[in-house]
C-alpha atoms as a PDB file:
ATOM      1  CA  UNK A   1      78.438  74.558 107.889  1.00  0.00           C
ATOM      2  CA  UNK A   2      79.675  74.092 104.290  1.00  0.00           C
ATOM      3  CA  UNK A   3      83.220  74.884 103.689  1.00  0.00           C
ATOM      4  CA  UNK A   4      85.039  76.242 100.386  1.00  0.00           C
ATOM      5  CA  UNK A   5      88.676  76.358  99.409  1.00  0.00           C
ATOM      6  CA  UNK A   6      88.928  80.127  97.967  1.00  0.00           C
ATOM      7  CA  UNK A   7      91.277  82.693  95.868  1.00  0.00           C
ATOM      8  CA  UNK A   8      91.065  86.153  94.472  1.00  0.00           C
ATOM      9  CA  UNK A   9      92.997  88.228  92.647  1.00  0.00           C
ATOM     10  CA  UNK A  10      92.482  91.409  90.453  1.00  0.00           C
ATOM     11  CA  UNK A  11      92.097  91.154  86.783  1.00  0.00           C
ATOM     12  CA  UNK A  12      93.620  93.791  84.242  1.00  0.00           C
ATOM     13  CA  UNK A  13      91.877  91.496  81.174  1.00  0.00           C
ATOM     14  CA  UNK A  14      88.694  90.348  82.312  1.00  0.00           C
ATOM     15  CA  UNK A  15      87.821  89.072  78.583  1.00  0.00           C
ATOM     16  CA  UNK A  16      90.787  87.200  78.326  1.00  0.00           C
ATOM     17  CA  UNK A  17      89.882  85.450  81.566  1.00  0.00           C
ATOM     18  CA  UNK A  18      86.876  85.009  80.059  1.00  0.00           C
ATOM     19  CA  UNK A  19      87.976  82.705  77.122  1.00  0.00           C
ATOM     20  CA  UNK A  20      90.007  80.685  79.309  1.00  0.00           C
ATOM     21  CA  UNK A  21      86.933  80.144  81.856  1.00  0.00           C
ATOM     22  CA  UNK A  22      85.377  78.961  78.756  1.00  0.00           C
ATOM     23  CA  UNK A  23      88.040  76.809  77.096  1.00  0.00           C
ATOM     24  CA  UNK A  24      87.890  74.922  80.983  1.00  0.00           C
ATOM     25  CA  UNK A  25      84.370  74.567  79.896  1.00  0.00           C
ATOM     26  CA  UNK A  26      84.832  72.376  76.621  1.00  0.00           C
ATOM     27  CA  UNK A  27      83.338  69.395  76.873  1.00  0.00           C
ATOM     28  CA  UNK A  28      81.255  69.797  80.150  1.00  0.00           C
ATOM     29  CA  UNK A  29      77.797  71.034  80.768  1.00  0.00           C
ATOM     30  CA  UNK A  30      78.523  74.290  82.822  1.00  0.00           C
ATOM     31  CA  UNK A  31      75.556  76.499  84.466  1.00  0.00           C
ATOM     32  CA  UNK A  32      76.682  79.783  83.207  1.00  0.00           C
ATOM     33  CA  UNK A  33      74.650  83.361  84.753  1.00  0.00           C
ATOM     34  CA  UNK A  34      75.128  87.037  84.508  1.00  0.00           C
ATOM     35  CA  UNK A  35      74.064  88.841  88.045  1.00  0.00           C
ATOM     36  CA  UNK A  36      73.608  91.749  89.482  1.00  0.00           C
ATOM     37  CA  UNK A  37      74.955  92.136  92.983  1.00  0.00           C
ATOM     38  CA  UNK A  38      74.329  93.814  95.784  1.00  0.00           C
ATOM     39  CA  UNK A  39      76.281  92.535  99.150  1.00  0.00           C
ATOM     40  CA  UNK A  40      74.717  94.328 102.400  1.00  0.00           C
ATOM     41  CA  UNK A  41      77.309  94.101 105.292  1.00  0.00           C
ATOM     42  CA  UNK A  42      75.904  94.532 108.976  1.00  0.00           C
ATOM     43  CA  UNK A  43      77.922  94.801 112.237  1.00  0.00           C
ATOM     44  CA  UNK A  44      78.384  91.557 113.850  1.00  0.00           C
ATOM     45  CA  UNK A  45      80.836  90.220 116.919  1.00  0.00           C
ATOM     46  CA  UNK A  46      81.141  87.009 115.036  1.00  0.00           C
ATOM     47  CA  UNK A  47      82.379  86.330 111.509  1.00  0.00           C
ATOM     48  CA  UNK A  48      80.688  88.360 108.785  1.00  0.00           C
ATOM     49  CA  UNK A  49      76.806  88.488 108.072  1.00  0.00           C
ATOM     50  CA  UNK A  50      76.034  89.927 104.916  1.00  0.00           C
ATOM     51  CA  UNK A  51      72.925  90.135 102.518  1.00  0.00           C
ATOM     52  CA  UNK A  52      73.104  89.228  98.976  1.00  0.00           C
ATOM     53  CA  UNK A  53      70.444  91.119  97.338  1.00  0.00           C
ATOM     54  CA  UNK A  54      70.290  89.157  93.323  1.00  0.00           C
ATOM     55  CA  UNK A  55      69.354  91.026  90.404  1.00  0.00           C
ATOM     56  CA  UNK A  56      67.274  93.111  92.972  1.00  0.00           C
ATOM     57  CA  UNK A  57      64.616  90.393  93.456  1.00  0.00           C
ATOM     58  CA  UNK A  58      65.919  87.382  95.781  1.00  0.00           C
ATOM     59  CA  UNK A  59      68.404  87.580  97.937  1.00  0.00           C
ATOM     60  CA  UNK A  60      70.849  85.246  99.998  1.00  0.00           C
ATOM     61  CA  UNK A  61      71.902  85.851 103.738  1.00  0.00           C
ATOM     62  CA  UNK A  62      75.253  84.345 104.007  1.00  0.00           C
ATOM     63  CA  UNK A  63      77.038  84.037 107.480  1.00  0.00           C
ATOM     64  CA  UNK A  64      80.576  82.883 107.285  1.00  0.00           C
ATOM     65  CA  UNK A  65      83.883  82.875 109.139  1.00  0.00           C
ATOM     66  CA  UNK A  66      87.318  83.269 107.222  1.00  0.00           C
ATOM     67  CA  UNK A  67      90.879  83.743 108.329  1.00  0.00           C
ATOM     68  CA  UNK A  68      92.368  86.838 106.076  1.00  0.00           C
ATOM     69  CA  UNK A  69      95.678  85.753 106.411  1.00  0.00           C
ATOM     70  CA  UNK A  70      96.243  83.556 103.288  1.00  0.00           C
ATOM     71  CA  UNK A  71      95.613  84.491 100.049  1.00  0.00           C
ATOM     72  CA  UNK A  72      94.657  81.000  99.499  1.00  0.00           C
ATOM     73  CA  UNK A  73      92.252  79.934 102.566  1.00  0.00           C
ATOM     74  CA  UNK A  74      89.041  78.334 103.315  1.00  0.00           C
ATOM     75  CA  UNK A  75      85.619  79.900 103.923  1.00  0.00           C
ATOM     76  CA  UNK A  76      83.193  77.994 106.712  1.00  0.00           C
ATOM     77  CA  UNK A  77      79.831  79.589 105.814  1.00  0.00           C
ATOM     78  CA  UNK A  78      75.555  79.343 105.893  1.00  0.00           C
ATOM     79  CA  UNK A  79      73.444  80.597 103.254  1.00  0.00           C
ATOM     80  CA  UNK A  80      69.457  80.908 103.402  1.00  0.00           C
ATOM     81  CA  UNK A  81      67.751  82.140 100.736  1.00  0.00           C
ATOM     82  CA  UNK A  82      65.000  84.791 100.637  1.00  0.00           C
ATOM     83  CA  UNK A  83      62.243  86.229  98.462  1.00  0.00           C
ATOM     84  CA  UNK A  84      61.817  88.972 100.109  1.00  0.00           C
ATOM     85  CA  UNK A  85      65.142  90.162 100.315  1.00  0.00           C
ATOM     86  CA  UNK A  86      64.448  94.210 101.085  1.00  0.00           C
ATOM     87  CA  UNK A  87      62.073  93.510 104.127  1.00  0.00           C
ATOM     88  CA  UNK A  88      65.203  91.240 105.302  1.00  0.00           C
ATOM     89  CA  UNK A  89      67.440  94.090 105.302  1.00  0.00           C
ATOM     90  CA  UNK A  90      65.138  96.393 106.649  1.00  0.00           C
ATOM     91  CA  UNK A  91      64.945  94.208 109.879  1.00  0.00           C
ATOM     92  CA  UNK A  92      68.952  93.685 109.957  1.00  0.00           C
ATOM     93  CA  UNK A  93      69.106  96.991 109.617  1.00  0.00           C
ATOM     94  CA  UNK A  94      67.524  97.860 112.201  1.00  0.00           C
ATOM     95  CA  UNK A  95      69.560  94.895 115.058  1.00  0.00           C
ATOM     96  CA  UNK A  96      72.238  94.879 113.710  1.00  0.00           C
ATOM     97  CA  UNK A  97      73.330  98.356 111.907  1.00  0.00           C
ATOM     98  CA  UNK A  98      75.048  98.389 108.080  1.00  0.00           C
ATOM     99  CA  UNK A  99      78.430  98.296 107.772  1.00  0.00           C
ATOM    100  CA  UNK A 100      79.127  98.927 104.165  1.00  0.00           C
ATOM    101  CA  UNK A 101      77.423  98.063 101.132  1.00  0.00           C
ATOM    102  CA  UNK A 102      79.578  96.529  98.094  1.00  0.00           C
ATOM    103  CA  UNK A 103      77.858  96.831  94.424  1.00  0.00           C
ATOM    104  CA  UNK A 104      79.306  94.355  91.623  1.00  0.00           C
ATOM    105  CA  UNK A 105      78.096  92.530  88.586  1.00  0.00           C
ATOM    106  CA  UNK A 106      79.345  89.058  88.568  1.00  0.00           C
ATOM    107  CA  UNK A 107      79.539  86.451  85.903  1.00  0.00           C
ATOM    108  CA  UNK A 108      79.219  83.072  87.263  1.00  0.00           C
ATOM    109  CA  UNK A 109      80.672  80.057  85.906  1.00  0.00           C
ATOM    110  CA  UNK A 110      79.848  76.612  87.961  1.00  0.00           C
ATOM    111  CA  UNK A 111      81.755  73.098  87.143  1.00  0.00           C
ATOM    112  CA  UNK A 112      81.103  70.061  89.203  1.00  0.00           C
ATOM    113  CA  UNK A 113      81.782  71.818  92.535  1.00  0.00           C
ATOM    114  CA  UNK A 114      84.145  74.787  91.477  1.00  0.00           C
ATOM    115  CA  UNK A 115      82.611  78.134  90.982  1.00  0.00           C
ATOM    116  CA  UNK A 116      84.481  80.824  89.108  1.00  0.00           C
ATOM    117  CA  UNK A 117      83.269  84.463  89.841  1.00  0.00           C
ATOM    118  CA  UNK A 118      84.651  87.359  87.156  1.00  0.00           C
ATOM    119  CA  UNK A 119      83.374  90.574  89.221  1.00  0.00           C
ATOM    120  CA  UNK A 120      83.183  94.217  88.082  1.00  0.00           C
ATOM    121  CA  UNK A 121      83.059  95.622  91.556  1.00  0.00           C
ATOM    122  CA  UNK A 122      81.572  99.217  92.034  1.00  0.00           C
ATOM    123  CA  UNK A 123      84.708 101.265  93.151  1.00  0.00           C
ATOM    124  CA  UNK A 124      87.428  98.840  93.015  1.00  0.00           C
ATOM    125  CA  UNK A 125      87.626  97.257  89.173  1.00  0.00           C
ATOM    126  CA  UNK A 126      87.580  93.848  88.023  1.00  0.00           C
ATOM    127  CA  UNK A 127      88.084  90.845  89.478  1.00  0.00           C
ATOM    128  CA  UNK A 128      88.100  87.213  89.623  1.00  0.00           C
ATOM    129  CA  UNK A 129      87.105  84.651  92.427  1.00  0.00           C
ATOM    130  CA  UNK A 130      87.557  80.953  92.189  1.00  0.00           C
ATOM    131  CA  UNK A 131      85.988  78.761  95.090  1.00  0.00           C
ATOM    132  CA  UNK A 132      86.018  74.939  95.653  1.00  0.00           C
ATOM    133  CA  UNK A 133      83.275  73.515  97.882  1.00  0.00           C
ATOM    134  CA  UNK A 134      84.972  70.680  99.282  1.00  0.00           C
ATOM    135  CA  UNK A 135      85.077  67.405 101.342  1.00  0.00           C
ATOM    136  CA  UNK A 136      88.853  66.822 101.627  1.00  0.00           C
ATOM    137  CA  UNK A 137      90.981  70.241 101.716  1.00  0.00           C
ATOM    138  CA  UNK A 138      93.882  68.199  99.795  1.00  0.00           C
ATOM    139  CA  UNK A 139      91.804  67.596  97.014  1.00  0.00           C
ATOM    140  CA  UNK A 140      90.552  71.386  96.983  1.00  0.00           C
ATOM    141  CA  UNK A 141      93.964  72.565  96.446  1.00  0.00           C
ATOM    142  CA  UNK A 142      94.836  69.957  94.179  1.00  0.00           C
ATOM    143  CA  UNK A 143      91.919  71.079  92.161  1.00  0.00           C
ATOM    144  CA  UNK A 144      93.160  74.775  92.768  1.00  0.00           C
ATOM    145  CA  UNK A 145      96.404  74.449  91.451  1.00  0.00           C
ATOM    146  CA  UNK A 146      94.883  73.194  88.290  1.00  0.00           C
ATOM    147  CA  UNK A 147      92.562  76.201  87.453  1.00  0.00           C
ATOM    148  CA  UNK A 148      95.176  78.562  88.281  1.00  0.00           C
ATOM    149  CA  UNK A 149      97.602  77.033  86.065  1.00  0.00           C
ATOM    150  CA  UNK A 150      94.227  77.111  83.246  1.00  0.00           C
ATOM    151  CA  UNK A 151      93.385  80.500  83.820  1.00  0.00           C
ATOM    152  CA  UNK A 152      97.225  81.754  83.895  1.00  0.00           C
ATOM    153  CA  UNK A 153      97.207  83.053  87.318  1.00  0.00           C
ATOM    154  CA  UNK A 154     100.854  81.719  88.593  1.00  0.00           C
ATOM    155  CA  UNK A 155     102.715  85.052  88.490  1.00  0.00           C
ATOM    156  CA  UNK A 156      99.424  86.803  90.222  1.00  0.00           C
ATOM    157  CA  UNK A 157      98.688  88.469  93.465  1.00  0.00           C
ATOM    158  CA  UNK A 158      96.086  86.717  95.427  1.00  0.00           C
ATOM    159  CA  UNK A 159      94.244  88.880  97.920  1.00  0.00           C
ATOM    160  CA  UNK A 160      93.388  88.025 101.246  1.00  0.00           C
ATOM    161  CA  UNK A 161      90.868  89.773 102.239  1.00  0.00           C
ATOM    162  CA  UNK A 162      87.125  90.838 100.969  1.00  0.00           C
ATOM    163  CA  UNK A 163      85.481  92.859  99.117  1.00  0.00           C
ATOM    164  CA  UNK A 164      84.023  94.776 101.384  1.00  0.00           C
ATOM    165  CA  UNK A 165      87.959  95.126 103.470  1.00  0.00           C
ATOM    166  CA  UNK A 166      89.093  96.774  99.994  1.00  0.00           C
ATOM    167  CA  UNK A 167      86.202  98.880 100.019  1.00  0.00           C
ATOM    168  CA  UNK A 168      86.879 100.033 103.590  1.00  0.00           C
ATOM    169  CA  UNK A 169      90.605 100.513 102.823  1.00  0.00           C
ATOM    170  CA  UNK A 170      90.184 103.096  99.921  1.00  0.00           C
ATOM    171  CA  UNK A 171      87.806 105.150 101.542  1.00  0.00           C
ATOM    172  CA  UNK A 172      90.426 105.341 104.369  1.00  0.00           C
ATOM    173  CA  UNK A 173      93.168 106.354 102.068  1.00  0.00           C
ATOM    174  CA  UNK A 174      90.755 108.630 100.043  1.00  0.00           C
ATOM    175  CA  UNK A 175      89.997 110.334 103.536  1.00  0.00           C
ATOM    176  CA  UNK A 176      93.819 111.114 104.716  1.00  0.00           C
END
């Protein structure tokens, strides 16, 4: 399993983040994407399974494990990719039951190892996700504490848990 070193935390100026990601980008050769997500949970007694479906086209099925309680943490995880990303989910689906379904648009910004994720998440607002893949875990939050200095994040809430956990926890408020 791969591991990544991981924060989030919401995001009242998502263009202002935006020039910073960019200004961390001077001088390097960055891959830089716009997608359209679509992240298909289903029921599972270990970890999280969910379906990435990508600009409705190709898809990743990602199974990780993650610990929600630090805002900083580490992700163990396996992705495959698929082409056929709707026939995937129909047979998931079908074993394994959907759990909830979380919509966002993400832009993507990938240094070296360090991918930068500003989401604007269907239901919840904007966002941004930084995440490490990493070797040595003292490096990763070396590296960490770098970009969050960059991107001004010291005085910021991390979150500790998902997407899909925030998704789950406003419907329950909205229903009481």
């Amino acid at each position: 399993m791969k591991k990544n070193f991981e924060i989030k935390v919401k995001l009242s100026d998502p263009k202002k983040t935006g020039k910073l990601v960019r200004l961390l980008c001077k001088g390097k050769s960055p891959i830089r994407q716009k997608q359209t997500q679509e992240d298909i949970y289903y029921r599972t007694n270990k970890g999280r399974l969910k379906l990435r479906i990508i600009n409705g086209n190709t898809g990743n099925l990602i199974h990780y494990f993650r610990s929600n309680e630090s805002s900083k943490r580490v992700s163990n995880y396996t992705i495959s990719e698929t082409n056929t990303p709707k026939e995937l989910n129909a047979t998931l689906s079908s074993l394994f039951g959907i759990f909830i379904v979380v919509k966002k648009v993400r832009e993507i910004t990938i240094i070296d190892n360090v991918r930068i994720h500003i989401d604007k998440v269907a239901g919840l607002g904007n966002y941004l996700e930084i995440e490490i893949i990493f070797n040595s875990i003292k490096d990763a939050r070396k590296r960490m504490d770098v970009l969050i200095d960059a991107l001004e994040l010291g005085s910021k809430k991390f979150i500790n848990v998902s997407y899909s956990d925030l998704l789950l926890n406003k419907r329950k408020n909205n229903a009481t």
